[in-house]
Structures are given as C-alpha cells and as structure tokens.
C-alpha atoms as a PDB file:
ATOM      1  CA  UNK A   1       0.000   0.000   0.000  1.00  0.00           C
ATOM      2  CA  UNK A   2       1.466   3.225  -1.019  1.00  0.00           C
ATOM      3  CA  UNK A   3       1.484   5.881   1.934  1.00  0.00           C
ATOM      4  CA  UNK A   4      -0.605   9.427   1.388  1.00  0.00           C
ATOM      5  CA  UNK A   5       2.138  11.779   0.304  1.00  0.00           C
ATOM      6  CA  UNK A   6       0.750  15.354   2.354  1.00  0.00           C
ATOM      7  CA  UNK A   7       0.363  17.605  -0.800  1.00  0.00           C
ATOM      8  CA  UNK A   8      -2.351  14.952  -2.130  1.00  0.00           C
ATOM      9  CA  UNK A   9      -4.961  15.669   0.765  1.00  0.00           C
ATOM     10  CA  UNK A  10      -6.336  18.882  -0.441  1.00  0.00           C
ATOM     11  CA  UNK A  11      -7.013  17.631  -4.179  1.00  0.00           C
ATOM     12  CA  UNK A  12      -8.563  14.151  -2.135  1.00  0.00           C
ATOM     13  CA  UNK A  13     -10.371  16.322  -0.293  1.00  0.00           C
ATOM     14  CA  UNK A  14     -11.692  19.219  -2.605  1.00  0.00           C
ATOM     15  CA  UNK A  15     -13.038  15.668  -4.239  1.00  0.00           C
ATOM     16  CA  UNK A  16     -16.080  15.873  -1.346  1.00  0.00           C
ATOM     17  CA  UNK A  17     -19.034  17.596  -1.115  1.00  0.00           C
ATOM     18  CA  UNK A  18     -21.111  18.259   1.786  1.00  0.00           C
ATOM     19  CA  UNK A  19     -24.856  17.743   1.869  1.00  0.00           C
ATOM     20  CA  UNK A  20     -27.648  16.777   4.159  1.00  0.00           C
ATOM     21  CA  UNK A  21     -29.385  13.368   4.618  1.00  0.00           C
ATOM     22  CA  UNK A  22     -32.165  13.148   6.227  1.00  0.00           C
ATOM     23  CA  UNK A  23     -31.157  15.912   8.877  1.00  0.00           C
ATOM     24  CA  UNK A  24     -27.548  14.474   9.279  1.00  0.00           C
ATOM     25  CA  UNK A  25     -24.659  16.448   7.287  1.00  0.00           C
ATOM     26  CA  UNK A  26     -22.530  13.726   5.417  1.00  0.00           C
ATOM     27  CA  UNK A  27     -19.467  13.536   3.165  1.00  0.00           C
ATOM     28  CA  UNK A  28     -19.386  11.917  -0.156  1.00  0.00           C
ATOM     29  CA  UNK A  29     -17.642  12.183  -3.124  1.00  0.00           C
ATOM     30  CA  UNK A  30     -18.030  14.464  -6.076  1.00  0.00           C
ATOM     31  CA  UNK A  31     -20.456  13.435  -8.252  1.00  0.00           C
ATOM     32  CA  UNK A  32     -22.710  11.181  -6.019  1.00  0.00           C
ATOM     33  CA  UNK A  33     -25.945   9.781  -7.828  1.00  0.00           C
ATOM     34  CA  UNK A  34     -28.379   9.561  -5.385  1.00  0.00           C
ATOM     35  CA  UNK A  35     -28.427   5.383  -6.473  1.00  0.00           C
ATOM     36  CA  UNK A  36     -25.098   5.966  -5.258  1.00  0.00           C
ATOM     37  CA  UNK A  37     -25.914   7.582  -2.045  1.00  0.00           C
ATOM     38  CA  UNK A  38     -28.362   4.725  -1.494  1.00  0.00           C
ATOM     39  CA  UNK A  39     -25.728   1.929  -1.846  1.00  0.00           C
ATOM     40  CA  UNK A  40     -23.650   3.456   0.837  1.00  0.00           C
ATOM     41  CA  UNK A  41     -26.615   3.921   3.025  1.00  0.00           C
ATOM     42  CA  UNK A  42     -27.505   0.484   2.306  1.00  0.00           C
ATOM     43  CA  UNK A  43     -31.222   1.155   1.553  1.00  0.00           C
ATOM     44  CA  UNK A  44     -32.927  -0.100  -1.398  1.00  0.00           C
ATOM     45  CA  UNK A  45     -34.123   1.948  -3.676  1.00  0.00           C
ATOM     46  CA  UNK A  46     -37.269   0.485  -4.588  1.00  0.00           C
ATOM     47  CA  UNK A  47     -38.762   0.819  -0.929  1.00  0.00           C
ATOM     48  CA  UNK A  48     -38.030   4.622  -0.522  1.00  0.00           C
ATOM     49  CA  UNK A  49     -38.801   7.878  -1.982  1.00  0.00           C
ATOM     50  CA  UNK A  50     -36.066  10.327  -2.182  1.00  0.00           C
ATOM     51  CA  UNK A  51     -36.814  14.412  -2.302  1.00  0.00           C
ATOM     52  CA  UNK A  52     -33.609  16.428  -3.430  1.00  0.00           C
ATOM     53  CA  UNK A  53     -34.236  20.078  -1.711  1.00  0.00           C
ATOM     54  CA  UNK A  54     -37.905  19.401  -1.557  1.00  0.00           C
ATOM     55  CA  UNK A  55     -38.161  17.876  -5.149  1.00  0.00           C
ATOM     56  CA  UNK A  56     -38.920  14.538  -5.650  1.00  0.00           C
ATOM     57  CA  UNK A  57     -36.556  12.685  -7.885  1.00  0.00           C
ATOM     58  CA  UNK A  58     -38.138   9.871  -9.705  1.00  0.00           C
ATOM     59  CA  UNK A  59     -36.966   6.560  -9.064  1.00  0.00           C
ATOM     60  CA  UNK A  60     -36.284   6.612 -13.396  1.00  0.00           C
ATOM     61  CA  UNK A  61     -33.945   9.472 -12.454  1.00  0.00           C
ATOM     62  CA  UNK A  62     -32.085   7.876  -9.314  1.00  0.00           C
ATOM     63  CA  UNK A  63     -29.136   6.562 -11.638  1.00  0.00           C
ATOM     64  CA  UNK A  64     -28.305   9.644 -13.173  1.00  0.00           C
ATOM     65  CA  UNK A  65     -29.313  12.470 -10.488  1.00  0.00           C
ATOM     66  CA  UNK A  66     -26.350  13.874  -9.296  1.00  0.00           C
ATOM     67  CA  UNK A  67     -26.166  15.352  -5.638  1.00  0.00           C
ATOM     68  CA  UNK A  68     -24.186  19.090  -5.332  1.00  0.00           C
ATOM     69  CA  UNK A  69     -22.834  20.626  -2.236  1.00  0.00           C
ATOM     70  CA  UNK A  70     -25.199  21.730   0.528  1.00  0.00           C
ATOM     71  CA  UNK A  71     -28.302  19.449  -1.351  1.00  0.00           C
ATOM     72  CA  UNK A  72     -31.059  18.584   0.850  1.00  0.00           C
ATOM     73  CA  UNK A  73     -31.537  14.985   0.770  1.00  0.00           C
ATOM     74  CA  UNK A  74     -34.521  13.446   2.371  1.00  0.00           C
ATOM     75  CA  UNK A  75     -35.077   9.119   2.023  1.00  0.00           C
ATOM     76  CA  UNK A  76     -38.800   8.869   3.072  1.00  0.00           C
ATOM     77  CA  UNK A  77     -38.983   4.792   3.730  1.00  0.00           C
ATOM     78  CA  UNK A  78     -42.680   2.765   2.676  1.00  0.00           C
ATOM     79  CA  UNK A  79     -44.331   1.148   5.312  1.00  0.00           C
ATOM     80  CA  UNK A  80     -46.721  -1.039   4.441  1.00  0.00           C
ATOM     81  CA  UNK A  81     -49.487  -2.144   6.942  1.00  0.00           C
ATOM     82  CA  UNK A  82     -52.765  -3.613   7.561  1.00  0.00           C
END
C-alpha cells in the first residue's frame, strides 16, 4: 500500500461535497448519484422515496441524479401495513 504523500490531501479532499441526509450532514464524493448515495446507506431503492431540496426525484432518475454541495436529501422509507 502506497502511503498518502501530504500535498495529495487537499485535491482528495476538494473531491467531497457536503450535503444533508435526512437531517444528518454527510461527506461523499463528487459526483454522487443519489443510487449511489443509497448503496452506501444500504437502503434499497425500490422501498423509498427520495426528495432532493424538496423535489422529488423519480426513481427513473435515481441513476443519473447527481447530488451538489449543501443538497437537501430526504429518504422517506414505505411502510406497508394492515
């Protein structure tokens, strides 16, 4: 494993963005889908509805919807009942 070399941490860095998720700020790289963003979180996308600063992005969409600093993500989970 090669080790960091120091002058490589701000162009690693400046590579994250910083939005919100569900009320919790979170770092993730540049260029996030939010598929992508769902993979990390470990939440399948077809039981959720996800709102990008109050706009609903359509499931169609999930795959190529990019996330940009300071978005406002919110994953609203189905629950089904009887």
């Amino acid at each position: 494993m090669t080790p960091w070399n120091m002058t490589d941490i701000p162009s690693m860095m400046s590579q994250m963005i910083e939005v919100t998720v569900n009320g919790e700020s979170l770092s993730i790289p540049k260029g996030t889908t939010v598929l992508a963003l769902l993979e990390r979180l470990n939440v399948r996308s077809q039981q959720v509805a996800v709102e990008v600063n109050t706009e609903l992005v359509k499931k169609a969409r999930h795959s190529e919807h990019q996330l940009r600093v300071g978005d406002q993500v919110e994953i609203i989970t189905f629950v089904g009942g009887g």
